[in-house]
C-alpha atoms as a PDB file:
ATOM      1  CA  UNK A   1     -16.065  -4.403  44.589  1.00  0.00           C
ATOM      2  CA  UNK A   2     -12.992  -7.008  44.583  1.00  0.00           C
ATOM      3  CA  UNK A   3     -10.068  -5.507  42.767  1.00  0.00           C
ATOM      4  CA  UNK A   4      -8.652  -7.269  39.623  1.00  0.00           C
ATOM      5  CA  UNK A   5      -5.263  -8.454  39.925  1.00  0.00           C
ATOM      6  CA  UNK A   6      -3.585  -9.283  36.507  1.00  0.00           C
ATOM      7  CA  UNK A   7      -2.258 -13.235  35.853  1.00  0.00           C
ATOM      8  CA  UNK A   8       1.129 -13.479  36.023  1.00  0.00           C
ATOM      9  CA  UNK A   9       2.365 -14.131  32.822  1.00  0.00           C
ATOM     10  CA  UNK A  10      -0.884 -12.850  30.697  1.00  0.00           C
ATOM     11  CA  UNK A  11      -1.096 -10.533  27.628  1.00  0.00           C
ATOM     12  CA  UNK A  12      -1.355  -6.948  27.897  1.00  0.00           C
ATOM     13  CA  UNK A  13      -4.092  -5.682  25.689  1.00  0.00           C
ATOM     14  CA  UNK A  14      -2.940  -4.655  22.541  1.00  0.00           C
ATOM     15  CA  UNK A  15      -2.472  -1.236  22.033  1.00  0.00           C
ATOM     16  CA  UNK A  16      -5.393   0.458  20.049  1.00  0.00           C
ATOM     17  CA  UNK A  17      -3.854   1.448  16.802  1.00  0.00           C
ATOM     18  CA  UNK A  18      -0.907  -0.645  17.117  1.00  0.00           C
ATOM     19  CA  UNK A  19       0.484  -3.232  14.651  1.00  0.00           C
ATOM     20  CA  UNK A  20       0.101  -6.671  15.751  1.00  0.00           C
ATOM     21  CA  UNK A  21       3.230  -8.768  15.882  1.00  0.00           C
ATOM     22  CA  UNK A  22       3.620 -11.345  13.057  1.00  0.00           C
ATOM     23  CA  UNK A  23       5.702 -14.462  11.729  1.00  0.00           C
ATOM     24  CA  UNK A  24       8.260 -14.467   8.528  1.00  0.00           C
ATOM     25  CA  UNK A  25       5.771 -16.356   7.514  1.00  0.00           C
ATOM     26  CA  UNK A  26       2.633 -14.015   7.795  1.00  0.00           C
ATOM     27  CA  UNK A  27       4.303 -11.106   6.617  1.00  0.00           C
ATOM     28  CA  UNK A  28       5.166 -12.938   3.996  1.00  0.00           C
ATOM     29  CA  UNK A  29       1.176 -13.679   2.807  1.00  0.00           C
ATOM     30  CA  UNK A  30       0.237  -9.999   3.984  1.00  0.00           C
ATOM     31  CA  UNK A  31       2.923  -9.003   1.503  1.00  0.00           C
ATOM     32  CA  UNK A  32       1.958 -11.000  -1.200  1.00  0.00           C
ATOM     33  CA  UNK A  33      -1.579  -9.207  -0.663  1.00  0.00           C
ATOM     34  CA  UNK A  34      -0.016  -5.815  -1.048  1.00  0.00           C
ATOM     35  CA  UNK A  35       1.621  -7.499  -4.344  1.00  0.00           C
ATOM     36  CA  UNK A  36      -1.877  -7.877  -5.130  1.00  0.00           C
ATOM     37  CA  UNK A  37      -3.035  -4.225  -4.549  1.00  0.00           C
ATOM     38  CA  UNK A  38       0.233  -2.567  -6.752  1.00  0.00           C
ATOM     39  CA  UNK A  39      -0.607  -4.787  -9.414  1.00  0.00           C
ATOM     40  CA  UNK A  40      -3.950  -3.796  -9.346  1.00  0.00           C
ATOM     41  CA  UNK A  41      -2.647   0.358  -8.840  1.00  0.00           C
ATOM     42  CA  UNK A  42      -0.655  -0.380 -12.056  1.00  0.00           C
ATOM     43  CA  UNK A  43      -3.826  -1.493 -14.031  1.00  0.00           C
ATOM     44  CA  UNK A  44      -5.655   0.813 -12.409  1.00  0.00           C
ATOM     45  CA  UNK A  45      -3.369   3.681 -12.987  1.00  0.00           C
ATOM     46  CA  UNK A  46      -2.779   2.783 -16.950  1.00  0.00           C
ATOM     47  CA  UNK A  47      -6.560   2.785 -17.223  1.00  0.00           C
ATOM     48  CA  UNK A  48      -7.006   5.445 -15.711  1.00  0.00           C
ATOM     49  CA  UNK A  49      -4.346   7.850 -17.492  1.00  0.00           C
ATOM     50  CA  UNK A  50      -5.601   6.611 -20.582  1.00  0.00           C
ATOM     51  CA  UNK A  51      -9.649   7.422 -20.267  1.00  0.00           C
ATOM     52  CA  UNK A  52      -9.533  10.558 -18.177  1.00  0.00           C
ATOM     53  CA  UNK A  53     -10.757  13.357 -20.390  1.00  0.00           C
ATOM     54  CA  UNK A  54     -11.048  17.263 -20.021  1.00  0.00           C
ATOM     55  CA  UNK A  55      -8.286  20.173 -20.528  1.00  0.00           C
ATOM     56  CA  UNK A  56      -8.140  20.604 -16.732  1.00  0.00           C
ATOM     57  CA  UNK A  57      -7.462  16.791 -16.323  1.00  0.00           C
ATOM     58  CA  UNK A  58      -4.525  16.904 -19.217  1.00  0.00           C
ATOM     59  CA  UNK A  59      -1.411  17.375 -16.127  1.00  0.00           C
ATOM     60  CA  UNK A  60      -2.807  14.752 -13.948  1.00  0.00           C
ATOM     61  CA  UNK A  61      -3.388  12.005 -16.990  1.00  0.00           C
ATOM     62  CA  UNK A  62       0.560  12.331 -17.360  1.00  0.00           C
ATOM     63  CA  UNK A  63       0.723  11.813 -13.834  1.00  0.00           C
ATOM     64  CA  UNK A  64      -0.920   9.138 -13.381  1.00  0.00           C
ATOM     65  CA  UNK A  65       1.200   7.016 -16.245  1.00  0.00           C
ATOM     66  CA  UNK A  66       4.357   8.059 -14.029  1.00  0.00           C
ATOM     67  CA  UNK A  67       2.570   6.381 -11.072  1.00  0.00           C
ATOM     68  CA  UNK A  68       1.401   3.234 -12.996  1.00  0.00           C
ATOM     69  CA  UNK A  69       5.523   2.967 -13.288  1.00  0.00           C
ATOM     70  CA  UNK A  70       5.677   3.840  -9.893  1.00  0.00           C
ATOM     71  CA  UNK A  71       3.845   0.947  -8.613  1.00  0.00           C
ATOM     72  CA  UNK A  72       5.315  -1.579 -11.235  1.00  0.00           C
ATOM     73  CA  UNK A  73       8.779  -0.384  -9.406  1.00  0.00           C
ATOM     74  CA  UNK A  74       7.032  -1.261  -6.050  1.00  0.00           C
ATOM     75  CA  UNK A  75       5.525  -5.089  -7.327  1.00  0.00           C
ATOM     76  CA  UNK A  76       9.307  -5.455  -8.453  1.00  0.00           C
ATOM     77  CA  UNK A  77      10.031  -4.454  -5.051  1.00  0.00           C
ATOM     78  CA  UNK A  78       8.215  -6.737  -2.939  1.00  0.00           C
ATOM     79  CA  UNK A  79       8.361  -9.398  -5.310  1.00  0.00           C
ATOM     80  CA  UNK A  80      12.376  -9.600  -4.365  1.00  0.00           C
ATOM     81  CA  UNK A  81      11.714  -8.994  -0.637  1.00  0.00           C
ATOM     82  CA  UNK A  82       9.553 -12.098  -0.728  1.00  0.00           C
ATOM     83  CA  UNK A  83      11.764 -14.183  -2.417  1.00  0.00           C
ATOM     84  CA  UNK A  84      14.657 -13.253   0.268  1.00  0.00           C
ATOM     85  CA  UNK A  85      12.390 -14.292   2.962  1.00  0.00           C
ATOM     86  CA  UNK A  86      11.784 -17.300   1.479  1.00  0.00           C
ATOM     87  CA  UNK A  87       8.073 -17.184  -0.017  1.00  0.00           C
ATOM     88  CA  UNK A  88       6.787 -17.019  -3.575  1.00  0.00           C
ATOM     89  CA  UNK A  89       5.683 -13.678  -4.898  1.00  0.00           C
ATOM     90  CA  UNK A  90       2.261 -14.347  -5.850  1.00  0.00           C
ATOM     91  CA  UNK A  91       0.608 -13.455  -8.924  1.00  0.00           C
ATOM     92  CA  UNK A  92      -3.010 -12.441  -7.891  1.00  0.00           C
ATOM     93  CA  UNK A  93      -4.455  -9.138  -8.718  1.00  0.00           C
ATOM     94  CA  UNK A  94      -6.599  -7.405  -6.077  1.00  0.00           C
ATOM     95  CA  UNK A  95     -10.038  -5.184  -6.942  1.00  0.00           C
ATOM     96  CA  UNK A  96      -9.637  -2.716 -10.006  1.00  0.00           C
ATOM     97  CA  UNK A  97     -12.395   0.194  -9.899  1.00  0.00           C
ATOM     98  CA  UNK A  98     -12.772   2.050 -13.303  1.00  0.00           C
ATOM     99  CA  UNK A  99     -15.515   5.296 -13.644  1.00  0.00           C
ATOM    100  CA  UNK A 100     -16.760   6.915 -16.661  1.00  0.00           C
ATOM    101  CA  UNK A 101     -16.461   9.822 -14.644  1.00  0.00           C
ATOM    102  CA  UNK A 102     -13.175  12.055 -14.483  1.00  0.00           C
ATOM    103  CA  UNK A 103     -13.136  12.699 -11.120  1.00  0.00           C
ATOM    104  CA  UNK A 104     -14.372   9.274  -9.314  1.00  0.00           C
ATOM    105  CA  UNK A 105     -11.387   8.177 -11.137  1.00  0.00           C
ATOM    106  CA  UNK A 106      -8.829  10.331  -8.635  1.00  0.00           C
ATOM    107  CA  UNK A 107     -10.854   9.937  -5.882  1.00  0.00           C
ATOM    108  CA  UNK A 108     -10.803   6.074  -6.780  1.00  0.00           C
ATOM    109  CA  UNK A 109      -7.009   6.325  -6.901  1.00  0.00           C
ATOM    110  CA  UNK A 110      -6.749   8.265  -3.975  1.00  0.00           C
ATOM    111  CA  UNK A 111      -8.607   5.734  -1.742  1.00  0.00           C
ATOM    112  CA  UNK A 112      -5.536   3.160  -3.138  1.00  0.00           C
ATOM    113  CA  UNK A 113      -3.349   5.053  -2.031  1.00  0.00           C
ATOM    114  CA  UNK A 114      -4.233   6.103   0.889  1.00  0.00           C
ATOM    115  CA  UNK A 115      -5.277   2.460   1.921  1.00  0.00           C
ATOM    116  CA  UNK A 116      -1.561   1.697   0.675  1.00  0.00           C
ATOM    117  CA  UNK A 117       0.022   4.241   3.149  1.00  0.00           C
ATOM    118  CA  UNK A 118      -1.950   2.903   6.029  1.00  0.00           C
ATOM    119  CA  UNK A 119      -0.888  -0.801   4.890  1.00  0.00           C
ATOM    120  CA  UNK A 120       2.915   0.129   4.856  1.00  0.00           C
ATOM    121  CA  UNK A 121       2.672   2.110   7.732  1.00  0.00           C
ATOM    122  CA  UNK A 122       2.022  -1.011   9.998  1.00  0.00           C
ATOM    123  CA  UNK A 123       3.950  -3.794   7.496  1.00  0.00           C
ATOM    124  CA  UNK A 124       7.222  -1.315   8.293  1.00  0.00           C
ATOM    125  CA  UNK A 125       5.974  -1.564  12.073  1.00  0.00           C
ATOM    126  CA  UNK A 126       6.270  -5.292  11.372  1.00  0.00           C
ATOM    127  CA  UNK A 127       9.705  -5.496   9.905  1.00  0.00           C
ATOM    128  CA  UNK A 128      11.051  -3.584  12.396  1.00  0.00           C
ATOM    129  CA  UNK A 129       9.715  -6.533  15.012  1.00  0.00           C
ATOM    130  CA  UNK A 130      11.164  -8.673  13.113  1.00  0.00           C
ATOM    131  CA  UNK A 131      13.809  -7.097  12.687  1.00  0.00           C
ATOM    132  CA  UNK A 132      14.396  -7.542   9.193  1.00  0.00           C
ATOM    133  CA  UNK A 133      15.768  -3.931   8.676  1.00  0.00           C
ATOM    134  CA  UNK A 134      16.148  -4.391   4.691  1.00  0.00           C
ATOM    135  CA  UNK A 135      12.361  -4.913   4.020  1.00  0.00           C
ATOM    136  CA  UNK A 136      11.373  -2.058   6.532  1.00  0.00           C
ATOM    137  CA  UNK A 137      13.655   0.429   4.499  1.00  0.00           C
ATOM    138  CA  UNK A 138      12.480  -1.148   1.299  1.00  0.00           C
ATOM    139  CA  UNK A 139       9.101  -0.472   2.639  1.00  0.00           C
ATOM    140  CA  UNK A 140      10.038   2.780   3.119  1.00  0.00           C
ATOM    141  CA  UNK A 141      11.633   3.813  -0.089  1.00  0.00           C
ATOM    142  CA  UNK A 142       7.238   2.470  -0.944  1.00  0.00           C
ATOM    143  CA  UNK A 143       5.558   4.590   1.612  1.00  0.00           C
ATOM    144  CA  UNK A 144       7.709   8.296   0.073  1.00  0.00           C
ATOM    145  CA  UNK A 145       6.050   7.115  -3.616  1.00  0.00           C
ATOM    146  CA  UNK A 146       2.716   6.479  -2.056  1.00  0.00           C
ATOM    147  CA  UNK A 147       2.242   9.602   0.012  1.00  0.00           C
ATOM    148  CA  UNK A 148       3.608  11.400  -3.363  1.00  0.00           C
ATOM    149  CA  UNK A 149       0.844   9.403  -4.827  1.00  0.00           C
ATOM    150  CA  UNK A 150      -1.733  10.594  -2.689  1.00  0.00           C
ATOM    151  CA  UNK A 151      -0.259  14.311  -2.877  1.00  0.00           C
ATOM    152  CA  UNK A 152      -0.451  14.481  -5.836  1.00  0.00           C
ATOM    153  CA  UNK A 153      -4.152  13.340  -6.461  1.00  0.00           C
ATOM    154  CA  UNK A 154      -5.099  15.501  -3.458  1.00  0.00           C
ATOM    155  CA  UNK A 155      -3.657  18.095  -5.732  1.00  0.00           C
ATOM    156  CA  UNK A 156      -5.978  17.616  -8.349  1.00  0.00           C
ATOM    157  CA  UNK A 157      -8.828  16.900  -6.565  1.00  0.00           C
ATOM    158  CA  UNK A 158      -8.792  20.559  -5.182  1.00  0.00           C
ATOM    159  CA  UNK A 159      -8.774  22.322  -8.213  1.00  0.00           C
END
């Protein structure tokens, strides 16, 4: 069997797992995407709070009204780290899931957030390529409130 040389000058596979290097201007759209998905957590969040029913539900409804501020905070956020990297913050709202049921509703807000850690997980990855330091520790300060987020709904799901 012949032995595989490598080109000179060709692309290591990617590593499995790891974030793929991007432009100013793609992180720029994937940002405006995670816009999308906090505005969407803050609807979510408000609807949420304000349907969920049940004496054992009472702490986490007040929680969850704290969160839908939460994730305004972070569409503030990213709205002014797109402007400094010269995009427009976009204004589109990503999927909103609402349940009649108490529970679906935290596990529906759970799945946000945990799909939100995962996302800021590699976008920090991608400042720090960039090396726009700002946005990755903005992105940061985002992540601590979204694992709190998911915590905290954990939390409640186990009782």
């Amino acid at each position: 069997m012949a032995k595989q040389t490598a080109k000179r000058g060709a692309r290591k596979p990617a590593v499995p797992g790891a974030p793929r290097k991007v432009t100013k201007t793609e992180i720029v759209d994937l940002l405006n995407k995670d816009l999308a998905k906090e505005y969407s957590a803050l609807i979510q969040y408000v609807q949420h709070a304000a349907v969920i029913t049940g004496p054992e539900y009472d702490a986490i409804a007040a929680e969850l009204a704290v969160h839908s501020n939460e994730e305004h905070m972070h569409a503030i956020t990213l709205s002014n780290q797109i402007d400094f990297l010269g995009g427009t913050p976009a204004v589109d709202v990503a999927g909103i899931y609402v349940s009649p049921d108490a529970k679906t509703m935290l596990e529906q807000d759970l799945e946000g957030e945990l799909d939100a850690i995962a996302r800021y997980r590699e976008r920090i990855a991608q400042a720090e390529m960039l090396q726009e330091y700002g946005l990755r520790r903005a992105l940061e300060d985002i992540l601590i409130v979204e694992e709190e987020h998911a915590r905290d709904l954990q939390s409640a799901l186990s009782q």
